[in-house]
Structure formats: structure tokens, C-alpha cells
Protein backbone atom coordinates (compact mmCIF):
# COMPACT_ATOMS: atom_id res chain seq x y z
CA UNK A 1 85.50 176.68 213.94
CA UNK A 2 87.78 176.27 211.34
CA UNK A 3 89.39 172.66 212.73
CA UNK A 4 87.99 170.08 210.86
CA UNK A 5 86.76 167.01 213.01
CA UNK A 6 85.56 163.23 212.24
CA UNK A 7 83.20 161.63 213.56
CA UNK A 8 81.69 157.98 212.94
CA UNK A 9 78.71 156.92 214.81
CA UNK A 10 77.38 153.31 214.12
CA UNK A 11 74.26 152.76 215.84
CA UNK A 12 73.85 148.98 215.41
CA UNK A 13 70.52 147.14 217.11
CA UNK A 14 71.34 144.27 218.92
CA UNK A 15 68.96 141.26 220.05
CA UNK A 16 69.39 138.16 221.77
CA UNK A 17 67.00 136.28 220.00
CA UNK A 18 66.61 136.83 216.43
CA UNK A 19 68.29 139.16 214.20
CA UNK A 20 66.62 140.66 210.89
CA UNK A 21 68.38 143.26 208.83
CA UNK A 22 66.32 145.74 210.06
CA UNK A 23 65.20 144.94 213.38
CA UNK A 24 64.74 141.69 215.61
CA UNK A 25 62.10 139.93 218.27
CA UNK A 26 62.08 138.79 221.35
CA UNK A 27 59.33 136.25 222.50
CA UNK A 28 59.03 135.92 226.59
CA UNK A 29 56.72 134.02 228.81
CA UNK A 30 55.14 134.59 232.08
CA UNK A 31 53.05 131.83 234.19
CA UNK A 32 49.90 132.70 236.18
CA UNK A 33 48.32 130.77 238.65
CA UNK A 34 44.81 131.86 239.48
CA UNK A 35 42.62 131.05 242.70
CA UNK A 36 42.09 127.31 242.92
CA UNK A 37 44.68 126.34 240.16
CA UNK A 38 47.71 123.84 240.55
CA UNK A 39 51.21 123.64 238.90
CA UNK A 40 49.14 120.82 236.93
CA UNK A 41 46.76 123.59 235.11
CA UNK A 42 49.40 125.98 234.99
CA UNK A 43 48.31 129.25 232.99
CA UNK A 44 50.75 130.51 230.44
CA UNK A 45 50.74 134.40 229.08
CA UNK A 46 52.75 135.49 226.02
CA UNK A 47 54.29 138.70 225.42
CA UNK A 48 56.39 139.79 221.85
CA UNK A 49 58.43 142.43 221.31
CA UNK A 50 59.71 143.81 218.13
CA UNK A 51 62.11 146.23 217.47
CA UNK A 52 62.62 147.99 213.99
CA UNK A 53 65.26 150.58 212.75
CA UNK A 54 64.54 153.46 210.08
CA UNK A 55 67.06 152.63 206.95
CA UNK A 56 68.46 150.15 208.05
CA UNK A 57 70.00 149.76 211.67
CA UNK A 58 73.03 151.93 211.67
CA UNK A 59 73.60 155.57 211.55
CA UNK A 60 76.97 156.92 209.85
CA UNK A 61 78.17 160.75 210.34
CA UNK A 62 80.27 161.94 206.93
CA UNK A 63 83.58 163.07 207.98
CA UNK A 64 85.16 166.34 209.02
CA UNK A 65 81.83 167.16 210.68
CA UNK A 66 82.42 170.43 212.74
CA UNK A 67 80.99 171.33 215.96
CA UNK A 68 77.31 172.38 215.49
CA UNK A 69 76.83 176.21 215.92
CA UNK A 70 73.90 177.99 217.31
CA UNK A 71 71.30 181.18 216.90
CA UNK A 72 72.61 182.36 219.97
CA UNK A 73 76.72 181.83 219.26
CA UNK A 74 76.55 185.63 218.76
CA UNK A 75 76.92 186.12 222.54
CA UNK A 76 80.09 185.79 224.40
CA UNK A 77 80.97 184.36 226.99
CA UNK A 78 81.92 187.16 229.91
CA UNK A 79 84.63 185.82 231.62
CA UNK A 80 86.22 183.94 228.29
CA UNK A 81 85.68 180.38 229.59
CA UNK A 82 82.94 178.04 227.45
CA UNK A 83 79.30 179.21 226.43
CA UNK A 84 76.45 176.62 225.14
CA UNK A 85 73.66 178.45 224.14
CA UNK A 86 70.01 176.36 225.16
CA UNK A 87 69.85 172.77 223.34
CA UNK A 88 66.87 173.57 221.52
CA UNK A 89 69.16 175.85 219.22
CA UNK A 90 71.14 173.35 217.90
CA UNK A 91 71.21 170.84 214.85
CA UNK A 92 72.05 166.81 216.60
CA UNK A 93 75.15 165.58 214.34
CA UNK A 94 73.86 162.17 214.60
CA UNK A 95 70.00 161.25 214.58
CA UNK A 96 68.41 157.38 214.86
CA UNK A 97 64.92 156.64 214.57
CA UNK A 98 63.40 152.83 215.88
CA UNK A 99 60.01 152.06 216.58
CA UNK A 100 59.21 148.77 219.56
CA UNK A 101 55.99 146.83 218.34
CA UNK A 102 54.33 145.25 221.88
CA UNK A 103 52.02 142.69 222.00
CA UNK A 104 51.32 142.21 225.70
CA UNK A 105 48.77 139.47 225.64
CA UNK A 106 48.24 138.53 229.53
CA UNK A 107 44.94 138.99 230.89
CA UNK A 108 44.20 142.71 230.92
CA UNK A 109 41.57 142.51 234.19
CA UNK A 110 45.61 141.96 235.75
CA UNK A 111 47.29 145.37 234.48
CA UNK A 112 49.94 142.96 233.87
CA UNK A 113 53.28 145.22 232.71
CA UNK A 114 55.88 144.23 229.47
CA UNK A 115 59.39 145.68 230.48
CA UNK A 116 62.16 146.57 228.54
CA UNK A 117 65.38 148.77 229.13
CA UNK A 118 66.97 150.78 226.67
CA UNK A 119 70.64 150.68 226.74
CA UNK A 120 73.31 152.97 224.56
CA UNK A 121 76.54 150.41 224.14
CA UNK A 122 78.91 152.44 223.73
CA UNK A 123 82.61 150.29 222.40
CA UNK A 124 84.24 153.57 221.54
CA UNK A 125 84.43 157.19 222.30
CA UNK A 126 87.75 159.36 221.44
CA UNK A 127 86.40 162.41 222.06
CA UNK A 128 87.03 164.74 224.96
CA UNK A 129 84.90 164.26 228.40
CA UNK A 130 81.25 166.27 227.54
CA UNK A 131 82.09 166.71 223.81
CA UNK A 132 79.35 164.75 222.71
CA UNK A 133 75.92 164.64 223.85
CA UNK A 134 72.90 163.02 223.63
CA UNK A 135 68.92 163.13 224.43
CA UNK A 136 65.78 160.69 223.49
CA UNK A 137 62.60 161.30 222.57
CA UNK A 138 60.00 158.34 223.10
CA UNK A 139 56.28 158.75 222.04
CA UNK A 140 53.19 156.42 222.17
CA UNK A 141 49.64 156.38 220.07
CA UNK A 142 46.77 158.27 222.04
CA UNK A 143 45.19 155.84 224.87
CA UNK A 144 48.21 153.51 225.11
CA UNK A 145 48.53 153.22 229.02
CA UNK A 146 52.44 152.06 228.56
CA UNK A 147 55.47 154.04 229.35
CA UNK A 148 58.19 155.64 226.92
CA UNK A 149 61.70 156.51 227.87
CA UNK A 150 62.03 160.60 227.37
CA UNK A 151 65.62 162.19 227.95
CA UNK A 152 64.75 165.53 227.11
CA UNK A 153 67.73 167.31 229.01
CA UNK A 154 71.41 166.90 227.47
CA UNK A 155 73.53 163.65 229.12
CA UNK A 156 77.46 163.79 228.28
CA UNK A 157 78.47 160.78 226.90
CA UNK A 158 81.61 159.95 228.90
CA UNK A 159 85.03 159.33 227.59
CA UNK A 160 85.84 155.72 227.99
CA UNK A 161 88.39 153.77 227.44
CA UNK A 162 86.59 150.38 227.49
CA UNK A 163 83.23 149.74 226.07
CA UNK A 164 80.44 150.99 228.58
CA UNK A 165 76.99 150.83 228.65
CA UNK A 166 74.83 153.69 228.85
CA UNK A 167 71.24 153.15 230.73
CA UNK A 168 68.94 155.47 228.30
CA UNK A 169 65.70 154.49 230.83
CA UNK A 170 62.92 151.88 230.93
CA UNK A 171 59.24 151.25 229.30
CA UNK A 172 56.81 149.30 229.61
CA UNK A 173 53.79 148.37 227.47
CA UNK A 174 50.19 147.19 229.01
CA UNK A 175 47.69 144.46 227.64
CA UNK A 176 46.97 144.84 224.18
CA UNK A 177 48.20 143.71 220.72
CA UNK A 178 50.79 145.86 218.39
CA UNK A 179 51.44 148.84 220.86
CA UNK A 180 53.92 151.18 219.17
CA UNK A 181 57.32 153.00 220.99
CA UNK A 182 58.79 155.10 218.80
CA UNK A 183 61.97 156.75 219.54
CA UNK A 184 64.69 159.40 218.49
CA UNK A 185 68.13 159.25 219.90
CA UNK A 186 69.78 162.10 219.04
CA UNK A 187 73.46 163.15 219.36
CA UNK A 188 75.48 166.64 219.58
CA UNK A 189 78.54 167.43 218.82
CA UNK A 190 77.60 171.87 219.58
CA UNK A 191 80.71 174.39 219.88
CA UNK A 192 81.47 175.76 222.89
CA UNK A 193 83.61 178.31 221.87
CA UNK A 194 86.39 176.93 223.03
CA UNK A 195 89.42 175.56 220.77
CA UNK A 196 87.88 171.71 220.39
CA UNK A 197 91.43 171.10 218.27
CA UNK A 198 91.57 167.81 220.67
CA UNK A 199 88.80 165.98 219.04
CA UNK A 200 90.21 166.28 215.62
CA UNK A 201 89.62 163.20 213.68
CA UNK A 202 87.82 161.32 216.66
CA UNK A 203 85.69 158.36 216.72
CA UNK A 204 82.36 157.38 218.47
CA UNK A 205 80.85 154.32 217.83
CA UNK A 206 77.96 152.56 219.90
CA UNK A 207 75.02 150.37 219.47
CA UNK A 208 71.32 150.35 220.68
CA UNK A 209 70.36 147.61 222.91
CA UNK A 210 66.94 146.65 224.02
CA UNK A 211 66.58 143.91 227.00
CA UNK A 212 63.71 142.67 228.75
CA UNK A 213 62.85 141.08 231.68
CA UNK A 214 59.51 138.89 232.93
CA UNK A 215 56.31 140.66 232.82
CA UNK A 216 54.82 141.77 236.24
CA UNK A 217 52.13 143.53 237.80
């Protein structure tokens, strides 16, 4: 399409306990009490989680970005109304890499688990219900027994008119020292062949948050 669009995407990680230019920390506690111990020889396990962003910890789309066409925009739609070829065939118009560095050090004999959520903030979004899209990839080293977050199908990120928070999913990392997440958030912007004139000169910004909670079995 011919209509040229703008789009601004600020992916910005946010902490609540220390912020670094590239990434931040959280430290969190958990108390154990084993067979035959008191409050007065109370046990205390550690857990750290770090979170880094790739260059930096925004992402910015150039402007006039267009809708991202596909191999398969050759075929039309039958009965005139929108067509999306398969995700796989198109280019995100917004990509952020950041990695989650776990060091679950409770006693492993206790498969003791290190939450966190993944949250998209979104504080703006101009453009038209399902214009934008997004999906996450999460990975993990061979033999890490944690979980990763995986979005692999298209979500619509809603129109708001407020800021809104987006639940992306929950991991977890197991006993062990400098476990690695690593995660690609992707976003789509992919024609539809239908006149998208609406979302000229839009805006989209959010940020990444990461939150955590006690650790538990």
C-alpha cells in the first residue's frame, strides 16, 4: 500500500529494584523451616534475577513504516473482505531481544521454583483494533528444568485508550546458578488488503515488565 504510516514503538524495561542502562535485578528471599527447626534457626534461601536488553533497552520503528507484505499477498481474497496470509510469511516491524539471568539458590533436594511474569505495558496504542500484533519466543540452555514463556500464535494488541497491561505468560527457573531466558518479542504491523488509511501516522508505545513473586515448590 501506497499510504504511508508511522509507527514508534519504545520498548523500555522496567524494574522495581534497581535500574542499569541496560537491564536491572531483583534480589528476593524465601524462608524454610525444616523438620525439627524453630522460628529461632530460621533457614533463609536466596534467589536473583537479572534482566538484560540487546542495545540498549528500547526499540524505535523509523517512520512511515508500511504494512508488512507477504509471499502469499498474490492471492485474493474471494469474497473481497481481508486476507492474512500464515504469520510465518511475514517480516515483524518491531523486534526486542532480552535475556533473564536466574540464580535459584534454595536447596535443590526441594525442586524449589523462581517465578516471574512477563508483562507488555502498553501506555499507548493509536492504531485500529487487530492492526498490530505480536508473538514471543522464549528459549532455555539444554538440561535447564525451568520454564520459558512461548507465544507462538499471533495476539492483537488491543486499542486502548488508557495504558493496559498485557500478560505475555509466566516462567520459572529451578535450583541452580546463572540459568539463562532468552526472549524475542516480536511485533506486526502485516497488510490485510484492506485500505489501513486509518492508521496513518499512528503511535504504539509500551514497555517490558518483569515481576516476581516468592519462590515455591
Amino acid at each position: 500500500m501506497n499510504n504511508n504510516k508511522s509507527l514508534v514503538i519504545a520498548v523500555v524495561g522496567l524494574v522495581t529494584v534497581i535500574i542499569f542502562a541496560v537491564g536491572g535485578t531483583y534480589a528476593y528471599f524465601t524462608s524454610n523451616i525444616g523438620t525439627g527447626e524453630t522460628t529461632s534457626t530460621l533457614k533463609v534461601a536466596a534467589g536473583q534475577l537479572k534482566i538484560n536488553f540487546a542495545n540498549g533497552n528500547s526499540v524505535d520503528i523509523a517512520e512511515n513504516v508500511q504494512p508488512t507484505a507477504a509471499s502469499c499477498d498474490s492471492k485474493k481474497p474471494s469474497n473481497g473482505g481481508a486476507y492474512l496470509c500464515d504469520q510465518s510469511a511475514y517480516t515483524p516491524v518491531g523486534v526486542k531481544n532480552f535475556t533473564l539471568t536466574g540464580t535459584n539458590s534454595t536447596d535443590a533436594t526441594k525442586n524449589m521454583k523462581m517465578p516471574y511474569t512477563l508483562i507488555l505495558s502498553v501506555s499507548k496504542n493509536e492504531f485500529s483494533a487487530g492492526a498490530l500484533k505480536y508473538s514471543l519466543t522464549g528459549s532455555k540452555t539444554t538440561g535447564d528444568t525451568g520454564s520459558v514463556v512461548n507465544v507462538s500464535t499471533w495476539k492483537d494488541i488491543a486499542n486502548i485508550s488508557k495504558a493496559t497491561d498485557i500478560t505475555l505468560g509466566s516462567g520459572y527457573f529451578m535450583p541452580g546458578t546463572n540459568k539463562v531466558h532468552t526472549y524475542k518479542l516480536n511485533i506486526y504491523f502485516p497488510d490485510n488488503h484492506i485500505v489501513q488509511d486509518a492508521d496513518k501516522n499512528k503511535v504504539f508505545s509500551a514497555s517490558i515488565k518483569v515481576t516476581t513473586s516468592e519462590i515455591t515448590k
